[in-house]
N, C-alpha and C. Protein backbone atom coordinates (compact mmCIF):
# COMPACT_ATOMS: atom_id res chain seq x y z
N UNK A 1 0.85 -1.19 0.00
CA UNK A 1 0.00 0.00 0.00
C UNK A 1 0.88 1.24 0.00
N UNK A 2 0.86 2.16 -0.81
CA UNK A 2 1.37 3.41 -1.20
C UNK A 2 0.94 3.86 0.01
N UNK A 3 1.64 5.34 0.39
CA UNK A 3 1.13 6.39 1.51
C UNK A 3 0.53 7.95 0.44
N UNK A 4 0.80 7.43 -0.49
CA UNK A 4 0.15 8.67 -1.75
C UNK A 4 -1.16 8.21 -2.28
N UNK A 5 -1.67 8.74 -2.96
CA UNK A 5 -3.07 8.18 -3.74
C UNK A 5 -3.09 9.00 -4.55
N UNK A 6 -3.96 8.50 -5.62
CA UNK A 6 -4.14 9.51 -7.34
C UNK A 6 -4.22 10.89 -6.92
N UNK A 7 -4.69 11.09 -5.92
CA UNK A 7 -5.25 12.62 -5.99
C UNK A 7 -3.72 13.67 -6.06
N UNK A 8 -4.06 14.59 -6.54
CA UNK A 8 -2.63 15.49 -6.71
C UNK A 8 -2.20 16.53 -5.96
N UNK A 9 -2.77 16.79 -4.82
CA UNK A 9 -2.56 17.58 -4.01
C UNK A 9 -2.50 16.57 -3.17
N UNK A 10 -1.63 17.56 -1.69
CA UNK A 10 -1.59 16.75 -0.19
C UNK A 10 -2.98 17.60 0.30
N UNK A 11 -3.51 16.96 1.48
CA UNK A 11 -4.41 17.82 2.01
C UNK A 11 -4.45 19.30 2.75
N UNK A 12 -2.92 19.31 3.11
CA UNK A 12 -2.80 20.57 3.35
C UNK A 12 -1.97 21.34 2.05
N UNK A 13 -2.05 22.50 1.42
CA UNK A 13 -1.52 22.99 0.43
C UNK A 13 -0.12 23.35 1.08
N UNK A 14 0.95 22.92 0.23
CA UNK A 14 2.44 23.23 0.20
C UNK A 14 2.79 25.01 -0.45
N UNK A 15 3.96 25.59 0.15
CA UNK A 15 4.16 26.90 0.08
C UNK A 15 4.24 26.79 -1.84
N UNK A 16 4.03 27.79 -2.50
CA UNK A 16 4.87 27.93 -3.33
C UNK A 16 5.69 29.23 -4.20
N UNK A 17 6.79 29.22 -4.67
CA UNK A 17 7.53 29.76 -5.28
C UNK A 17 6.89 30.99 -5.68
N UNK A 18 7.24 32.45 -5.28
CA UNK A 18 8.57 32.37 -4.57
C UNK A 18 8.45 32.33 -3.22
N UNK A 19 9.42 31.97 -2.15
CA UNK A 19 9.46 31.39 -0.63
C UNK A 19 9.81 32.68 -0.49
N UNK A 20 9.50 33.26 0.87
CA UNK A 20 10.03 33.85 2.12
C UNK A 20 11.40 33.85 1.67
N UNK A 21 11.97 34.87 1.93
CA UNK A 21 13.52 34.79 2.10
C UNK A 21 14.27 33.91 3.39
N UNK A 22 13.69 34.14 4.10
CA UNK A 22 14.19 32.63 5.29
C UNK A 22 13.82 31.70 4.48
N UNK A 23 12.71 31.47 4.33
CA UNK A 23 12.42 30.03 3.95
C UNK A 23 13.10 29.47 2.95
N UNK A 24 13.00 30.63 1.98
CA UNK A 24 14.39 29.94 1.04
C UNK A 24 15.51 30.26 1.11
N UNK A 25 16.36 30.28 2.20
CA UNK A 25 17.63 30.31 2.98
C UNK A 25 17.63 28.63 3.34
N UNK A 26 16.15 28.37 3.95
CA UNK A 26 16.55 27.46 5.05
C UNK A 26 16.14 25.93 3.76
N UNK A 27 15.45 26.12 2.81
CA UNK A 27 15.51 25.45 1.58
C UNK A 27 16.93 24.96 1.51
N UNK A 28 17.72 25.64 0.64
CA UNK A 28 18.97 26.01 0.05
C UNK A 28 19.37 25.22 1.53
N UNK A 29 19.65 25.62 2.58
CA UNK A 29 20.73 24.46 3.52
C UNK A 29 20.49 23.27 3.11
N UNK A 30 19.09 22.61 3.43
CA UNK A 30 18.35 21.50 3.66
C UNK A 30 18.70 20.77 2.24
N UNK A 31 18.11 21.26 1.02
CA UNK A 31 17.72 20.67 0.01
C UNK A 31 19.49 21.01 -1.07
N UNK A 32 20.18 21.56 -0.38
CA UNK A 32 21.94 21.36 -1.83
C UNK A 32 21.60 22.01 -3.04
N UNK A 33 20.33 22.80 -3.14
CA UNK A 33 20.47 23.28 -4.53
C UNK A 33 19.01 22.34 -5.02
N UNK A 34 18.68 21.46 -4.53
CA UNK A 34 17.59 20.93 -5.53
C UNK A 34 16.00 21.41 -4.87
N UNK A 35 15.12 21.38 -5.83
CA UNK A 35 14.19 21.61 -5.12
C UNK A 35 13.38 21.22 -3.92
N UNK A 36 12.54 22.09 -3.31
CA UNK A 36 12.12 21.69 -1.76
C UNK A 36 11.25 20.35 -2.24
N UNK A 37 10.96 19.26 -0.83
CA UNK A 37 10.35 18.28 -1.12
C UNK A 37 8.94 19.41 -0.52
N UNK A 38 7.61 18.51 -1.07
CA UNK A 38 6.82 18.58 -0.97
C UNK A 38 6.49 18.58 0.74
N UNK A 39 6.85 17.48 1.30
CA UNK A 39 6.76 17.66 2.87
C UNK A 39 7.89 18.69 3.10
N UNK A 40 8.59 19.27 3.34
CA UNK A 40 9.14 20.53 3.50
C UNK A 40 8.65 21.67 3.30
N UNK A 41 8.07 21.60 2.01
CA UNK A 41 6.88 23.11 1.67
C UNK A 41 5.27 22.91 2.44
N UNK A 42 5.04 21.87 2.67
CA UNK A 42 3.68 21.91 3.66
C UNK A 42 4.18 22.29 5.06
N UNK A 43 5.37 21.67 5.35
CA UNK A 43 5.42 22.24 7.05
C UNK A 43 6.27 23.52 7.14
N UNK A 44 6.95 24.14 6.31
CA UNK A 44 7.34 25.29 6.52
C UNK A 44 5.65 26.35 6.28
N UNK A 45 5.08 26.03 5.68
CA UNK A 45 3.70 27.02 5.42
C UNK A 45 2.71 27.20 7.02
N UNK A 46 3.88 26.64 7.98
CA UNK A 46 3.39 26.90 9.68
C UNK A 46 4.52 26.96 10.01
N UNK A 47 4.88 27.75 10.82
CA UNK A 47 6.29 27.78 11.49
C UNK A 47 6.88 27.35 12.68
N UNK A 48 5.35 27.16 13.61
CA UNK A 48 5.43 26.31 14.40
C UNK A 48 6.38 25.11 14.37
N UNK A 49 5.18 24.19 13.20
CA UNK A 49 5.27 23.06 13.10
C UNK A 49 6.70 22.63 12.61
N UNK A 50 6.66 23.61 11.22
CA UNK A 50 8.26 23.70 10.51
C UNK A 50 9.47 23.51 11.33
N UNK A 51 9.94 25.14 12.60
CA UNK A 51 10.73 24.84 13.52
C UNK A 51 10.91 23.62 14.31
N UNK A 52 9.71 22.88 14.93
CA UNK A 52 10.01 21.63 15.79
C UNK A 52 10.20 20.44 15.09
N UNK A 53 10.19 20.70 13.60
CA UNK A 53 10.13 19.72 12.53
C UNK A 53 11.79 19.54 12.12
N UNK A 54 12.43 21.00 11.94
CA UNK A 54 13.61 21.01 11.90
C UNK A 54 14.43 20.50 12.79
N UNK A 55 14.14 21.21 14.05
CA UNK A 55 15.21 20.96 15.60
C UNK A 55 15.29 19.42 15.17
N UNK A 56 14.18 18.51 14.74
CA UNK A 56 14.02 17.09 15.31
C UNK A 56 14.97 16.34 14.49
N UNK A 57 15.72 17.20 12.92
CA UNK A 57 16.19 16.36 11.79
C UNK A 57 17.66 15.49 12.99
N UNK A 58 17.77 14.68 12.09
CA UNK A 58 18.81 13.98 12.77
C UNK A 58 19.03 13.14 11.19
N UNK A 59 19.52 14.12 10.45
CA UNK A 59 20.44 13.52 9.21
C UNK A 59 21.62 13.95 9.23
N UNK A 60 22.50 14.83 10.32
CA UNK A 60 23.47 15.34 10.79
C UNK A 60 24.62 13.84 11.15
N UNK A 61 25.57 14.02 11.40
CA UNK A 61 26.69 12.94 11.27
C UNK A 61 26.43 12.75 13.08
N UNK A 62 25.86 11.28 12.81
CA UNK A 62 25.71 11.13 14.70
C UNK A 62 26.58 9.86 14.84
N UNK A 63 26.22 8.84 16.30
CA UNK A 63 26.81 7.93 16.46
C UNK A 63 26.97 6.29 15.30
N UNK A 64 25.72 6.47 14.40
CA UNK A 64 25.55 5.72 13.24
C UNK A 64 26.38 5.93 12.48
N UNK A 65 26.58 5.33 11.60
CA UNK A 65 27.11 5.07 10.10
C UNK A 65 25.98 5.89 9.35
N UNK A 66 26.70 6.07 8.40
CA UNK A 66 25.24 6.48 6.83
C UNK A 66 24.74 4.88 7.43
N UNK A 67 25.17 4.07 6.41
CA UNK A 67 24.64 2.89 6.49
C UNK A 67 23.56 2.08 7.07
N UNK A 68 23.80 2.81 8.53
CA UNK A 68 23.27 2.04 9.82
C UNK A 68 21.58 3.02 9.69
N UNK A 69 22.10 4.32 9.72
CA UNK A 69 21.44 5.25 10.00
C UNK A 69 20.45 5.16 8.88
N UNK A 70 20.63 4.64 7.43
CA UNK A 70 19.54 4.38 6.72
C UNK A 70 18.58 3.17 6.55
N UNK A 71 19.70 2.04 7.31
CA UNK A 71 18.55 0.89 7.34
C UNK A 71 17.43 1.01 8.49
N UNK A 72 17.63 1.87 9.62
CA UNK A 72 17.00 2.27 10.26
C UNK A 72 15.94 3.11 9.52
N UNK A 73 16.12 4.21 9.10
CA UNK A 73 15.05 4.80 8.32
C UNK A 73 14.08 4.50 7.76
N UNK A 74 14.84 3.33 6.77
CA UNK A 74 14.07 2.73 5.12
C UNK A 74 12.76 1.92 5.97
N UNK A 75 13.92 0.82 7.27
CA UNK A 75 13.01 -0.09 7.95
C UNK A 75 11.69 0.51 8.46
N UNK A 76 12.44 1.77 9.14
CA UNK A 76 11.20 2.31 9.62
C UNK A 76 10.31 2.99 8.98
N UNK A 77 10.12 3.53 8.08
CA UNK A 77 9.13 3.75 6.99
C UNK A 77 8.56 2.86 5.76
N UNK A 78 9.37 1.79 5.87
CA UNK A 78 8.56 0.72 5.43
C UNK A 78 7.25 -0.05 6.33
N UNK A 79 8.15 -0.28 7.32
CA UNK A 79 6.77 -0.73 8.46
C UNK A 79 5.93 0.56 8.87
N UNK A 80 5.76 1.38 8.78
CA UNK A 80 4.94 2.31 8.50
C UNK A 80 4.14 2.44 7.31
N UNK A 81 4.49 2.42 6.17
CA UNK A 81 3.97 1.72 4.72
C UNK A 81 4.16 3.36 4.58
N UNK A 82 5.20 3.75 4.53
CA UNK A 82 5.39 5.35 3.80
C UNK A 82 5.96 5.14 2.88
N UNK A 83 5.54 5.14 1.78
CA UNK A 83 6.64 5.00 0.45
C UNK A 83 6.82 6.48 -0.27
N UNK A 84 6.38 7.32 0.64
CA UNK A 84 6.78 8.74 0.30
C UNK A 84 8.53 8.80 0.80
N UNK A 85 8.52 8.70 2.28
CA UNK A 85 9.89 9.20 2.92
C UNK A 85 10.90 7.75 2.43
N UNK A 86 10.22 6.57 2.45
CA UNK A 86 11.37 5.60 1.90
C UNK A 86 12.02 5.90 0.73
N UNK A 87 11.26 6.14 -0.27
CA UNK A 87 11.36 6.40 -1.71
C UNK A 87 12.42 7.76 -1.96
N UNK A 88 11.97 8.65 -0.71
CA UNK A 88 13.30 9.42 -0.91
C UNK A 88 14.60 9.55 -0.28
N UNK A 89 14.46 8.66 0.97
CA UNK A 89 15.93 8.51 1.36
C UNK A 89 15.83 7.16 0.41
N UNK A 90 15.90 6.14 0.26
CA UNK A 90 16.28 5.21 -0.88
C UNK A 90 16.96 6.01 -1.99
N UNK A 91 16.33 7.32 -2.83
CA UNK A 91 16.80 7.79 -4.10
C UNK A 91 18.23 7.82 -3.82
N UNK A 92 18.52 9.16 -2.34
CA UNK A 92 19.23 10.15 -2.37
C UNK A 92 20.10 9.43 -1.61
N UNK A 93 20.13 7.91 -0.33
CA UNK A 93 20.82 7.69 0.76
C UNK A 93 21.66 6.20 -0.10
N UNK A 94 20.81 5.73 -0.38
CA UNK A 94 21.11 4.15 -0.46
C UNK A 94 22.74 4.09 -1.13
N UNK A 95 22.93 4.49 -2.37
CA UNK A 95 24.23 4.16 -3.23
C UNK A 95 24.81 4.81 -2.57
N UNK A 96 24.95 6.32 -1.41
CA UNK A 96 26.35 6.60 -0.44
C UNK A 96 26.20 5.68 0.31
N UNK A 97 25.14 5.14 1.27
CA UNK A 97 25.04 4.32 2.14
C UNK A 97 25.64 2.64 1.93
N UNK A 98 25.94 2.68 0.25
CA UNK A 98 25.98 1.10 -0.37
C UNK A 98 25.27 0.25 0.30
N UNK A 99 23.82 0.42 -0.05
CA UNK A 99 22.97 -0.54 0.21
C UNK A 99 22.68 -0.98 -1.46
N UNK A 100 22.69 -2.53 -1.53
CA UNK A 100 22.97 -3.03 -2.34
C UNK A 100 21.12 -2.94 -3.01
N UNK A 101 20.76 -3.64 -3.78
CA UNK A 101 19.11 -3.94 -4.70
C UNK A 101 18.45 -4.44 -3.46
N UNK A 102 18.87 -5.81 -3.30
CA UNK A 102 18.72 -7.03 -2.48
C UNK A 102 17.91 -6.17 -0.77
N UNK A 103 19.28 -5.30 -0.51
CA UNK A 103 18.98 -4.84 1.02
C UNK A 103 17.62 -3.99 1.01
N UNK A 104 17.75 -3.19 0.03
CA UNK A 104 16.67 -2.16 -0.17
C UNK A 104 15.65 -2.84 0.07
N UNK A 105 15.46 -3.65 -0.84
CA UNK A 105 14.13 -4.80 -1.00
C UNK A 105 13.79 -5.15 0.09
N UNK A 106 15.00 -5.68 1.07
CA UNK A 106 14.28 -6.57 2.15
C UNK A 106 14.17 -5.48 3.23
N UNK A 107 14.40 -4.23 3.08
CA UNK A 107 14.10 -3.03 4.10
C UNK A 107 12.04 -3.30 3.73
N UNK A 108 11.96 -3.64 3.46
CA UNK A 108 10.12 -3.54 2.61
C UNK A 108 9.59 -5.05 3.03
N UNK A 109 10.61 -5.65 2.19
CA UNK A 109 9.94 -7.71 2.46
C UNK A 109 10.31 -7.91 3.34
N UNK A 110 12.15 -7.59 3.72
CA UNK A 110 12.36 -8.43 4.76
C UNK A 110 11.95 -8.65 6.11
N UNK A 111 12.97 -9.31 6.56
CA UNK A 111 13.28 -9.21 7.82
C UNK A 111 14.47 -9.52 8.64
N UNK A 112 14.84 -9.25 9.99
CA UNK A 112 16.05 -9.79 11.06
C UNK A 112 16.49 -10.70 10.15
N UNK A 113 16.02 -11.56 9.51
CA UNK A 113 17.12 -12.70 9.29
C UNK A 113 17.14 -13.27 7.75
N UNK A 114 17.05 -11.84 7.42
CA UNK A 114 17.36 -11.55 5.50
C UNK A 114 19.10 -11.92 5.77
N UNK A 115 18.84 -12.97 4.95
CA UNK A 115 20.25 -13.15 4.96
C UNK A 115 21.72 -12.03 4.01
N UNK A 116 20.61 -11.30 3.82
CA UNK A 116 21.79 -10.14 3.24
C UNK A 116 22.46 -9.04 4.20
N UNK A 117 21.69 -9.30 5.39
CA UNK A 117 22.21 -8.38 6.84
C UNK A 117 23.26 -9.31 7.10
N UNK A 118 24.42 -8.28 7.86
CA UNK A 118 25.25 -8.83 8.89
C UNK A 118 24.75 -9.28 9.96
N UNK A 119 25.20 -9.87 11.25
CA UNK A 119 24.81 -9.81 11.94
C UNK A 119 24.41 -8.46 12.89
N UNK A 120 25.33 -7.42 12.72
CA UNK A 120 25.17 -5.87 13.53
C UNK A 120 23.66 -5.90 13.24
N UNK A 121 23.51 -5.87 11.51
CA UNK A 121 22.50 -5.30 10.60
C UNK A 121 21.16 -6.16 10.89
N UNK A 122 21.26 -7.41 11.21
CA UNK A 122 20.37 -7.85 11.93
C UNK A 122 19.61 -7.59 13.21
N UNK A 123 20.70 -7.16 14.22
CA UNK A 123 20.37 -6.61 15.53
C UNK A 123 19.51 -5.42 15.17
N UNK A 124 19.89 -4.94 14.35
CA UNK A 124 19.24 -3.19 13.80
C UNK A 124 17.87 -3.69 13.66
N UNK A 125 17.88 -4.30 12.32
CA UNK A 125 16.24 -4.28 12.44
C UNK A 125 15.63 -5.21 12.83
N UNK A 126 16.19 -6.20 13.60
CA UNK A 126 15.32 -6.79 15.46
C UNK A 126 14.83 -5.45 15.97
N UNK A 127 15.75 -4.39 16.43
CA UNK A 127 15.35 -3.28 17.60
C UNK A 127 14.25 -2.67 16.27
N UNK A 128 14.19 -1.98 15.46
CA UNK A 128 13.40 -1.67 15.15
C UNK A 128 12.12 -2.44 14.86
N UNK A 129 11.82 -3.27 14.51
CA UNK A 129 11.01 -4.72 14.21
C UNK A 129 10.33 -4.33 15.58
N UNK A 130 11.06 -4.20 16.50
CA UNK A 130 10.45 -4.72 18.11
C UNK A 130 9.54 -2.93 18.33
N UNK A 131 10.75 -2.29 18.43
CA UNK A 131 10.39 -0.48 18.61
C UNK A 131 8.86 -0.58 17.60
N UNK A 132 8.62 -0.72 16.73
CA UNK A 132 7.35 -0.50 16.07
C UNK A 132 6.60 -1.04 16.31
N UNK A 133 6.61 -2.63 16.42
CA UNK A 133 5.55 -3.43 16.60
C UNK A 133 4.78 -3.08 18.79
N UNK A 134 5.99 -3.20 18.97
CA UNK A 134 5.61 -3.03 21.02
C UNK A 134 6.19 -1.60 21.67
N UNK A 135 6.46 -0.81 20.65
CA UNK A 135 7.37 0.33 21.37
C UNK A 135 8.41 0.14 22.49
N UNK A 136 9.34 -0.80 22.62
CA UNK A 136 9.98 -1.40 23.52
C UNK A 136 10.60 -2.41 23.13
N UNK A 137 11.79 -2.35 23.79
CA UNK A 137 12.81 -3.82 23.34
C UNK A 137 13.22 -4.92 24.67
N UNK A 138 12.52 -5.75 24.59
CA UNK A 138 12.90 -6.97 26.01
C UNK A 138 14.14 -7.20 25.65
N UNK A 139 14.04 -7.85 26.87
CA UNK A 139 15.99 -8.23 27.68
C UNK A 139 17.07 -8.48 26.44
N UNK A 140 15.98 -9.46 25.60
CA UNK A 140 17.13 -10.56 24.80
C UNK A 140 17.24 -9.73 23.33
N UNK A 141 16.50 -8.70 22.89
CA UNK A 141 16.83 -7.67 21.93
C UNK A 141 17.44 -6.97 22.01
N UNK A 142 17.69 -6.17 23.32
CA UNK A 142 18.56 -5.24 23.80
C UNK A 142 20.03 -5.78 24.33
N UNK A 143 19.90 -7.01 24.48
CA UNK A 143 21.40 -7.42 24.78
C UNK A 143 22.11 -8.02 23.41
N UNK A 144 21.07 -8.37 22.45
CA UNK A 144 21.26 -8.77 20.95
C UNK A 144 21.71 -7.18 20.58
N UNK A 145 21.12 -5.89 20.74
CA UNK A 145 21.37 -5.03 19.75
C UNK A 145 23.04 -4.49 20.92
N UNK A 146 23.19 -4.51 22.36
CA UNK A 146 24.10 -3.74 22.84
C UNK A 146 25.48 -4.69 22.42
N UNK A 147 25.21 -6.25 22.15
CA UNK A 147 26.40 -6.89 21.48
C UNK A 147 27.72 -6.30 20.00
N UNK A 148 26.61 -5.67 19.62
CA UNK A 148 27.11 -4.74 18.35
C UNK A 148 27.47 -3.01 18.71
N UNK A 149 26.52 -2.30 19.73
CA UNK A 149 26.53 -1.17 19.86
C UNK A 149 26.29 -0.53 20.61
N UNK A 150 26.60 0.49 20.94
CA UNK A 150 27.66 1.39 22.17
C UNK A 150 25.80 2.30 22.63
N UNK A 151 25.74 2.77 23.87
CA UNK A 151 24.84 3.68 24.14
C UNK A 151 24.48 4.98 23.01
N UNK A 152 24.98 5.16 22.84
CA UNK A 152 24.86 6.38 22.14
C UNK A 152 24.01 5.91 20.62
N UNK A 153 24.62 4.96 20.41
CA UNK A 153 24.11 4.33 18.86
C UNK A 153 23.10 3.67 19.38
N UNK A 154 22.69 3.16 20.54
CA UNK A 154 21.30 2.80 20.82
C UNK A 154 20.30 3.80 21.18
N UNK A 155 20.56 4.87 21.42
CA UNK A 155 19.90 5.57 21.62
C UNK A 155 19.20 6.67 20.30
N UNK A 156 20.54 6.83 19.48
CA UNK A 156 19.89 7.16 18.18
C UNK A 156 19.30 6.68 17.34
N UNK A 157 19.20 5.21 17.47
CA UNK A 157 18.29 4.41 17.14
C UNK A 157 17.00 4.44 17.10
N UNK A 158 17.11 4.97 18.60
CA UNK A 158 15.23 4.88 19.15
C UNK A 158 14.80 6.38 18.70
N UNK A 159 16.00 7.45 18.70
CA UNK A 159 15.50 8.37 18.12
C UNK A 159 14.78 8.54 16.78
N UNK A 160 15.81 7.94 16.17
CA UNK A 160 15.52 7.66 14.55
C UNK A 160 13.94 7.04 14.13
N UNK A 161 13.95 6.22 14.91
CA UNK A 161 12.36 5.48 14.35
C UNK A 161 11.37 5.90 15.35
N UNK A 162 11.64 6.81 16.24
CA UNK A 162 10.07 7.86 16.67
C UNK A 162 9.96 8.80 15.45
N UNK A 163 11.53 9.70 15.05
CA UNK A 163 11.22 10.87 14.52
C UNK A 163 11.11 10.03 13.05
N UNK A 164 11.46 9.24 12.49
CA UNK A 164 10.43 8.59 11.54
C UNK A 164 9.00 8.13 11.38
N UNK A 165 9.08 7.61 12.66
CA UNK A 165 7.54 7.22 12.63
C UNK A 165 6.60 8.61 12.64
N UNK A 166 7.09 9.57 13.01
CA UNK A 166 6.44 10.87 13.15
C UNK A 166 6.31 11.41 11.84
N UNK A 167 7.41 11.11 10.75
CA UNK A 167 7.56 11.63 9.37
C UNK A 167 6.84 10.88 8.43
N UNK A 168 6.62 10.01 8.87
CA UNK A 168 5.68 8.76 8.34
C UNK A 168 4.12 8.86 8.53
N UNK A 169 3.98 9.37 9.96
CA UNK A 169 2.29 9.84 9.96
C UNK A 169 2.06 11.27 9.37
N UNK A 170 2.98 12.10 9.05
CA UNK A 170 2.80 13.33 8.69
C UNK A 170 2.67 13.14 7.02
N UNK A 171 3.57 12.05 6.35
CA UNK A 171 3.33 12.05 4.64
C UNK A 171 2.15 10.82 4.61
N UNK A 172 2.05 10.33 5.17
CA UNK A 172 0.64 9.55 4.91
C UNK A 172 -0.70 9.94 5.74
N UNK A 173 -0.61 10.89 6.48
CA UNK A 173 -1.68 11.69 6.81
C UNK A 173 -1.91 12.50 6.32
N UNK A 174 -0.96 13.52 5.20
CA UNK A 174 -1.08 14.55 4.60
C UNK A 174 -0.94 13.95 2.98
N UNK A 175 -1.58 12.81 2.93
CA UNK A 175 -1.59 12.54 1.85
C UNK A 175 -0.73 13.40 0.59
N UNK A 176 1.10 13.01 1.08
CA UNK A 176 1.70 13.69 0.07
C UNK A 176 1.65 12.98 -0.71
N UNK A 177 1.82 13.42 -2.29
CA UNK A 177 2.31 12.95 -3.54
C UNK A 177 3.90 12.33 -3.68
N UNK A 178 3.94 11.16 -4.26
CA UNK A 178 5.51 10.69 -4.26
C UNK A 178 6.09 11.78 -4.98
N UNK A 179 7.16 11.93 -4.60
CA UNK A 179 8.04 12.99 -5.39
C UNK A 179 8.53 11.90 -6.68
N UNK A 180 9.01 12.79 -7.65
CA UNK A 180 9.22 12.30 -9.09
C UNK A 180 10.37 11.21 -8.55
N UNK A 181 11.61 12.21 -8.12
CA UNK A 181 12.24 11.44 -8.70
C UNK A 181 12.95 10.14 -7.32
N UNK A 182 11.86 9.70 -6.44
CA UNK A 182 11.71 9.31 -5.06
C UNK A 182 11.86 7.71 -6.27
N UNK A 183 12.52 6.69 -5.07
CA UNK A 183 12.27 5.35 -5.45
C UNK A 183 10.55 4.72 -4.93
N UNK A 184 10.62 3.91 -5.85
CA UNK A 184 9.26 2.97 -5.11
C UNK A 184 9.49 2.24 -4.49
N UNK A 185 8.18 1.46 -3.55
CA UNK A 185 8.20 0.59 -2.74
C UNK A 185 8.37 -0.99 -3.90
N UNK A 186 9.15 -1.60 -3.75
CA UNK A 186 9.35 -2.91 -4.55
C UNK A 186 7.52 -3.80 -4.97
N UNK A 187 7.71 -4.50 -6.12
CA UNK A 187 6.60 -4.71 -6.16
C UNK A 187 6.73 -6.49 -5.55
């Protein structure tokens, strides 16, 4: 199931061109020159929402890997069924991240014991697997995921797939449109 539908608008209308001079300051950081995503121009069109939307990014260089930090993502917006936010960290993350066809895929089909994970990469999406389904990780997940990784990387973990899961109810509640040039969810 897509998190988009035929219709061509999101339900809330996105800013458009030309932006605020902040706003297209804060474009231009975010987006390298390419254009704003669609969820970026709906939540900057509140500033509220926009600011606590920003503070929350955590695509900044933390205790993760790219790597780590995107199978977390993909996972977590797949089990969310967002094929808005997967589709665009997939475009833009996956080939720096070298996530291979195979991994992508099983960020969607798989699971813990896709045999294309390492073992680390397994622990990863156990904790997430667990974080979504029970919001919580028992004894033997958390000593499975601290075998591989340090506090800090467990903790951005759990960050990662709230403030996904949050980015995930916001593009499939706001019925965004997939961006063009966003990957799909595998068929």
């Amino acid at each position: 199931m897509s998190s988009a539908t035929p219709q061509t608008s999101p339900r809330i209308a996105p800013l458009t061109p030309p932006y605020p001079p902040e706003i297209q300051a804060q474009f231009d950081r975010i987006m390298r020159g390419a254009p704003p995503l669609v969820l970026f121009r709906v939540m900057a069109g509140h500033s509220r929402a926009w600011d606590k939307f920003r503070v929350g990014g955590l695509l900044d260089p933390g205790p993760l890997s790219l790597r780590q930090r995107e199978i977390v993502i993909d996972r977590t917006c797949a089990l969310n069924k967002c094929e808005y936010e997967w589709g665009v960290h997939v475009a833009i993350f996956a080939g720096p991240a070298r996530l291979s066809e195979e991994e992508v895929r099983a960020t969607v089909q798989g699971d813990a014991a896709s045999s294309c994970w390492s073992p680390a990469e397994q622990a990863l999406i156990a904790a997430v697997d667990a974080l979504h389904a029970r919001a919580t990780l028992d004894d033997v997940e958390f000593a499975a995921l601290s075998a591989h990784y340090d506090e800090a990387q467990i903790l951005e973990l759990m960050l990662l797939c709230g403030f996904y899961r949050t980015v995930s109810y916001l593009a499939n509640g706001l019925r965004l449109p997939l961006e063009e040039t966003a990957a799909r969810f595998p068929v």
